[in-house]
C-alpha atoms as a PDB file:
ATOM      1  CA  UNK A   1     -31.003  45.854  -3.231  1.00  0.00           C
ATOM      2  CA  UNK A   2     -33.126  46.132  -0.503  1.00  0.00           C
ATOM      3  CA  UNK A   3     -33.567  43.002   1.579  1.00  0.00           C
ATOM      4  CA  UNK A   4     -34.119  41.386   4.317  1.00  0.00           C
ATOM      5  CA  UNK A   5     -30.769  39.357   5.059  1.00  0.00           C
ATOM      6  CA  UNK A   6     -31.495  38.428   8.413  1.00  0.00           C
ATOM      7  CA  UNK A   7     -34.099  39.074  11.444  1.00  0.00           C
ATOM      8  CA  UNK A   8     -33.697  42.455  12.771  1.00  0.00           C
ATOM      9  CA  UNK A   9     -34.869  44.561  15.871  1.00  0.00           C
ATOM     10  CA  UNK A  10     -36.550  47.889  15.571  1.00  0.00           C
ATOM     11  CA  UNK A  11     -33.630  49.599  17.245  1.00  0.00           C
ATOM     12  CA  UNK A  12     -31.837  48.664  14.301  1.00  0.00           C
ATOM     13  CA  UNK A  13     -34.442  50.624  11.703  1.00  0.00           C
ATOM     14  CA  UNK A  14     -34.655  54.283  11.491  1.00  0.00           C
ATOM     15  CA  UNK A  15     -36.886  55.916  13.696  1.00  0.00           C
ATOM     16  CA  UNK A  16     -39.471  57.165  11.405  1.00  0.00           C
ATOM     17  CA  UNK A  17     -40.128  54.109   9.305  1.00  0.00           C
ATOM     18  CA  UNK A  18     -40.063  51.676  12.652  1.00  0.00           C
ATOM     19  CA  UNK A  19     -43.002  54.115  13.425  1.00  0.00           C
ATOM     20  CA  UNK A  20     -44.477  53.592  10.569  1.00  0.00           C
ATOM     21  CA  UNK A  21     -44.139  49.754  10.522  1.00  0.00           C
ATOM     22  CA  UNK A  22     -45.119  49.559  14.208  1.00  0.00           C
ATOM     23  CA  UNK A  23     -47.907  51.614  12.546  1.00  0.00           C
ATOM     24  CA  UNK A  24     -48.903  48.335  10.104  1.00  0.00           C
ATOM     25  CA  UNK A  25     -48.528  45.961  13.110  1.00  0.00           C
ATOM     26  CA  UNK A  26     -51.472  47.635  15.467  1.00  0.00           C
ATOM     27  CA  UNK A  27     -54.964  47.746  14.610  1.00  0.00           C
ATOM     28  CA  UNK A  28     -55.024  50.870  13.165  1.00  0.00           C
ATOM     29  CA  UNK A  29     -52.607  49.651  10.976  1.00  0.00           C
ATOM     30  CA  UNK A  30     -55.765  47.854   9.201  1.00  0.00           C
ATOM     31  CA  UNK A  31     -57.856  50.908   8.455  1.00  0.00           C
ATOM     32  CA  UNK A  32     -54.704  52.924   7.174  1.00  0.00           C
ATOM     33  CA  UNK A  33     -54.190  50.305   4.790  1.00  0.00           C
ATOM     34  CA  UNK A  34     -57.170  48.548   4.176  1.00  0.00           C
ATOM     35  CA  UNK A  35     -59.129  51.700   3.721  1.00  0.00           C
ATOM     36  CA  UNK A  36     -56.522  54.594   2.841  1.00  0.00           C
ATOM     37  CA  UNK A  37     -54.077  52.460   0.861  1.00  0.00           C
ATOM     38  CA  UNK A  38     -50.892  54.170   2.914  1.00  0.00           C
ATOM     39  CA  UNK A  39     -48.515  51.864   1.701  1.00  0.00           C
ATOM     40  CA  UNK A  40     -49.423  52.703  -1.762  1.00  0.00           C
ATOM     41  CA  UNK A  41     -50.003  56.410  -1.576  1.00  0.00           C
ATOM     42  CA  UNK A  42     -47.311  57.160   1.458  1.00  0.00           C
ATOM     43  CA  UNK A  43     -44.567  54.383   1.935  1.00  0.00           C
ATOM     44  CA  UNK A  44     -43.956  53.178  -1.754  1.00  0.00           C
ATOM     45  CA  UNK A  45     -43.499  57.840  -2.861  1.00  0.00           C
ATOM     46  CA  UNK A  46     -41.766  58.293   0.041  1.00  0.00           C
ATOM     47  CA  UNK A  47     -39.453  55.926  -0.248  1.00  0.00           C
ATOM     48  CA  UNK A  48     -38.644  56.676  -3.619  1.00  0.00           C
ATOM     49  CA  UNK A  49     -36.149  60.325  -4.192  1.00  0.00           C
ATOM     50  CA  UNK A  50     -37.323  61.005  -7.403  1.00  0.00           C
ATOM     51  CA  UNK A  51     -41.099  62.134  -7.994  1.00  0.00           C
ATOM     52  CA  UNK A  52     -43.197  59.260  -9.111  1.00  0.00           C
ATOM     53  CA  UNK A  53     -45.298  59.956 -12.264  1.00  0.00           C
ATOM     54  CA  UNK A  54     -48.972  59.951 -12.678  1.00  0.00           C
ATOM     55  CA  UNK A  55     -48.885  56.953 -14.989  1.00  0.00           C
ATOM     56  CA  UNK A  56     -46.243  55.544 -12.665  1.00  0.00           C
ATOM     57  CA  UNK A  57     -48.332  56.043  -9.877  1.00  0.00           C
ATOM     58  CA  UNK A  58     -51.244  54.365 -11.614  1.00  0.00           C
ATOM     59  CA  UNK A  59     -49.920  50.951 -12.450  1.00  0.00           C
ATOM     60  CA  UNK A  60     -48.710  50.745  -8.684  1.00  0.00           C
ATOM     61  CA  UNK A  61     -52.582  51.553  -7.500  1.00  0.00           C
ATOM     62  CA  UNK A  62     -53.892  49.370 -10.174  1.00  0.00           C
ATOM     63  CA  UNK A  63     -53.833  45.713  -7.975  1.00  0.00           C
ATOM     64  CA  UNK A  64     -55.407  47.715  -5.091  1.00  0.00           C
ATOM     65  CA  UNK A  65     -58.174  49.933  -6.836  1.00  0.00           C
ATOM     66  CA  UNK A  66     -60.957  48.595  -4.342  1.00  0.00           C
ATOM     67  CA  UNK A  67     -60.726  49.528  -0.638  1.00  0.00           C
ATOM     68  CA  UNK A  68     -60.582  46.487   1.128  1.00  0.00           C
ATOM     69  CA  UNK A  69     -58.972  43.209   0.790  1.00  0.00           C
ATOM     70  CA  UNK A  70     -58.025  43.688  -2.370  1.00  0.00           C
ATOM     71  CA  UNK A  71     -55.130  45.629  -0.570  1.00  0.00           C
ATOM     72  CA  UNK A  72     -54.234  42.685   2.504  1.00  0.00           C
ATOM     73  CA  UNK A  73     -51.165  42.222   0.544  1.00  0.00           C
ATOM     74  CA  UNK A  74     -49.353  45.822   1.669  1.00  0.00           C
ATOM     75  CA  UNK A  75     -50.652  45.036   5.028  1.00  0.00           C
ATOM     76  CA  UNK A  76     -49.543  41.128   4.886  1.00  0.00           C
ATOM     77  CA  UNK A  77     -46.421  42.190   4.334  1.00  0.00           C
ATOM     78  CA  UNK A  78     -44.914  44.749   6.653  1.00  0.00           C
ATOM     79  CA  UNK A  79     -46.321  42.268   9.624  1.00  0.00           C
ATOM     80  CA  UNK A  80     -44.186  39.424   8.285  1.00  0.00           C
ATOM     81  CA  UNK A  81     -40.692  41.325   8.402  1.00  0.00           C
ATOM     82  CA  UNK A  82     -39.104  39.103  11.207  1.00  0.00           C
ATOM     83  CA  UNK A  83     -38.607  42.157  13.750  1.00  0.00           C
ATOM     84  CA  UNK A  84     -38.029  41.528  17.734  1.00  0.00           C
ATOM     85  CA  UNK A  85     -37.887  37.538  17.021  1.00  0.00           C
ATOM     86  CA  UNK A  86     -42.219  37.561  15.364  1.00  0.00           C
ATOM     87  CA  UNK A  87     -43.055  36.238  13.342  1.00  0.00           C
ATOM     88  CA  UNK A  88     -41.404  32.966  14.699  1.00  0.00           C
ATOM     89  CA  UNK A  89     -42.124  30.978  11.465  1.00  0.00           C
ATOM     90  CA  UNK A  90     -40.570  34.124   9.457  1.00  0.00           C
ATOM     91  CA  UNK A  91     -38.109  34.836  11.652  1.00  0.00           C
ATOM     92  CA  UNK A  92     -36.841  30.920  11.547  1.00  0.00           C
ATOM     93  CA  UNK A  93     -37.068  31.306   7.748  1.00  0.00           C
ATOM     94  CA  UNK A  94     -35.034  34.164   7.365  1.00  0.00           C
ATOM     95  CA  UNK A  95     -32.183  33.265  10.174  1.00  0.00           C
ATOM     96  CA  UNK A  96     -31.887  29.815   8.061  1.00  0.00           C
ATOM     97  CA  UNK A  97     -31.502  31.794   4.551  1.00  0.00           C
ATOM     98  CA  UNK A  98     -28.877  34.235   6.767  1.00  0.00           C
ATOM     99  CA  UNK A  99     -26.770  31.470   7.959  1.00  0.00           C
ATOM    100  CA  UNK A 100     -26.371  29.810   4.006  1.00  0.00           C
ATOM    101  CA  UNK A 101     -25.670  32.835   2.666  1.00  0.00           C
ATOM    102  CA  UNK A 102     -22.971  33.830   4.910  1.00  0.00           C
ATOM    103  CA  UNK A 103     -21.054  30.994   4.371  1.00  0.00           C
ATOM    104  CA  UNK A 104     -22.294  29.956   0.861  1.00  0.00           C
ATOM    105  CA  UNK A 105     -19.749  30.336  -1.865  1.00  0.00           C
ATOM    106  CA  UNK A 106     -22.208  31.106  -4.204  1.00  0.00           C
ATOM    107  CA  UNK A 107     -21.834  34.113  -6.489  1.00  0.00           C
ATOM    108  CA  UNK A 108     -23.665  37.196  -4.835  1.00  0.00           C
ATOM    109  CA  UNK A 109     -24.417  40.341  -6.259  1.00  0.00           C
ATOM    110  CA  UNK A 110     -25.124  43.192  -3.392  1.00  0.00           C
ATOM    111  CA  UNK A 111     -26.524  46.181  -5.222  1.00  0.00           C
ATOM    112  CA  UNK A 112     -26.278  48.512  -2.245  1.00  0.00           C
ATOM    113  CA  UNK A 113     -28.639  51.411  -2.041  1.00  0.00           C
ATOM    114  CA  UNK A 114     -27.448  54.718  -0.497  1.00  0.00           C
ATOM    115  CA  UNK A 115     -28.553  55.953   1.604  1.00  0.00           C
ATOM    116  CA  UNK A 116     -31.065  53.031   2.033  1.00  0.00           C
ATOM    117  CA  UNK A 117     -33.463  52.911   4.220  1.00  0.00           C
ATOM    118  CA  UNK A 118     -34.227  49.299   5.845  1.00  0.00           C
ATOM    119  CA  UNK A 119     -30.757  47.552   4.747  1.00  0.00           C
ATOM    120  CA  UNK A 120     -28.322  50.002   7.106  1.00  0.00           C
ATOM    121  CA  UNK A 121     -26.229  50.117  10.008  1.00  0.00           C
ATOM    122  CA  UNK A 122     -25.368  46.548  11.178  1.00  0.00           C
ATOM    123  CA  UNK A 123     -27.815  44.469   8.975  1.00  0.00           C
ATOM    124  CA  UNK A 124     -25.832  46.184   5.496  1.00  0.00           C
ATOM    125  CA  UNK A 125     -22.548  45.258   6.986  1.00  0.00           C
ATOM    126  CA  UNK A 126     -23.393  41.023   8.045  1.00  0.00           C
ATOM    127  CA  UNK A 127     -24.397  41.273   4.342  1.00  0.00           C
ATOM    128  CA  UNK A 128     -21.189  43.264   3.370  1.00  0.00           C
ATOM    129  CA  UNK A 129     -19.447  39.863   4.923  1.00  0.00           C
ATOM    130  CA  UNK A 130     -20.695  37.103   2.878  1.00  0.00           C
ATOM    131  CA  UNK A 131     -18.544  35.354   0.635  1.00  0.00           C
ATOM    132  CA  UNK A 132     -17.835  35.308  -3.186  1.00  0.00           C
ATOM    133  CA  UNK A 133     -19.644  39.162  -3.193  1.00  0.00           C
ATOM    134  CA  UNK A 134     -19.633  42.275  -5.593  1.00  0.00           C
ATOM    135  CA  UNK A 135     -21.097  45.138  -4.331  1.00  0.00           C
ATOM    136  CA  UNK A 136     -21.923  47.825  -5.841  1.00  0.00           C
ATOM    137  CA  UNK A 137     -23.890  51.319  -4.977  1.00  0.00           C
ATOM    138  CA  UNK A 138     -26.124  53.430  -6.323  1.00  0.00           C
ATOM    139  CA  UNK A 139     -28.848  56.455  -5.155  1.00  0.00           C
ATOM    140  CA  UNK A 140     -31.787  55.398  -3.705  1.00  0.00           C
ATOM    141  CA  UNK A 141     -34.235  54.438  -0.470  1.00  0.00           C
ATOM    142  CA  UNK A 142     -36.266  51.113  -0.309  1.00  0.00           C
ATOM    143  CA  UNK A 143     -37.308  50.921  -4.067  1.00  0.00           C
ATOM    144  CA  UNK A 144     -33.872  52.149  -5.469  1.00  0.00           C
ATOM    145  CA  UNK A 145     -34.784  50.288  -8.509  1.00  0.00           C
ATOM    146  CA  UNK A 146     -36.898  53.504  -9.380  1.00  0.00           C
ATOM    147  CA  UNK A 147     -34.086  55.617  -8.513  1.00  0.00           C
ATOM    148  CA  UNK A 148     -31.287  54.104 -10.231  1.00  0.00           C
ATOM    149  CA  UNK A 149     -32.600  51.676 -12.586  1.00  0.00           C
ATOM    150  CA  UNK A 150     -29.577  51.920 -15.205  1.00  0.00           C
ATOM    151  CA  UNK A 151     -27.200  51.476 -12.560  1.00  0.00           C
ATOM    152  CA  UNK A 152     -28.828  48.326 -11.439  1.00  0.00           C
ATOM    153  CA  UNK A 153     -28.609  47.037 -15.386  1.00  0.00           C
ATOM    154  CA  UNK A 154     -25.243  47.750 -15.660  1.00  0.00           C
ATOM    155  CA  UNK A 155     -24.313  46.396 -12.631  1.00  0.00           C
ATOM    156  CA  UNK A 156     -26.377  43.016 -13.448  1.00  0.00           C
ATOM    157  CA  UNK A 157     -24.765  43.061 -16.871  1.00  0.00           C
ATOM    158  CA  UNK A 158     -20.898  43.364 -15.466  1.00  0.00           C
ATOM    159  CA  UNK A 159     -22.005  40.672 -12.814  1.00  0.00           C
ATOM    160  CA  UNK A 160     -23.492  37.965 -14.909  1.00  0.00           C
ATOM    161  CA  UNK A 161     -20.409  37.914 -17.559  1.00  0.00           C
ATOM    162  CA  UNK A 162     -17.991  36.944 -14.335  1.00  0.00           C
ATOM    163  CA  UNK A 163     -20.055  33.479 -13.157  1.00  0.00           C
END
């Protein structure tokens, strides 16, 4: 599923959502999702190719109700992706999680989202490479667990019965 398997540079994002996440990293970025709740309303729909549902739609706004800090989490976030070497604790983090998992024998299950949206291009194939890996691929952006949550089931349940 969507991940982040190992710092990345905004050439290697598609152009809209580096926008967007370049977006989250400026000051503006604060009022859009401190005050609007963008990530909520914009990102999380968009990123999804199936219509969200009202009810859906309400249990996502539910943590972030009150303008605010209630909401610092979906700003947190998109400014710790380790992008262009920043955050350097993050970044350090991630490269050391990179390196054991491309060599750790480990059973891995890669549930590969097509077309994706953050997990593409070279950063999908290094994690294509690790070792001791099933992929497997089904419809969606970012969240494809709200695109293809069945396929993600049956893929966990086929996994788990081989380790």
């Amino acid at each position: 599923m969507e991940s982040l398997v190992r710092p990345v540079s905004w050439s290697e994002w598609p152009e809209l959502s580096a926008k967007v996440f370049q977006g989250f990293r400026s000051p503006a970025g604060e009022a859009r999702v401190l005050d609007k709740n963008i990530f909520v309303e914009k990102v999380l729909p968009g990123s999804v190719f199936r219509t969200l549902t009202d009810e859906e739609m309400t249990v996502y706004r539910r943590p972030y109700l009150e303008p605010g800090e209630s909401r610092r989490p979906t700003l947190t976030w998109p400014r710790q992706i380790p992008i262009e070497g920043e955050p350097a604790n993050v970044v350090e983090i991630v490269q050391s999680y990179a390196n054991w998992l491309s060599e750790s024998p480990v059973p891995k299950l890669f549930i590969n989202a097509e077309p994706g949206a953050i997990l593409t291009g070279e950063p999908r194939e290094f994690c294509r490479r690790w070792p001791n890996q099933v992929e497997v691929t089904g419809a969606g952006s970012h969240f494809i667990q709200e695109d293809s949550p069945e396929e993600i089931a049956n893929a966990l349940r086929s996994w788990i019965q081989t380790i």
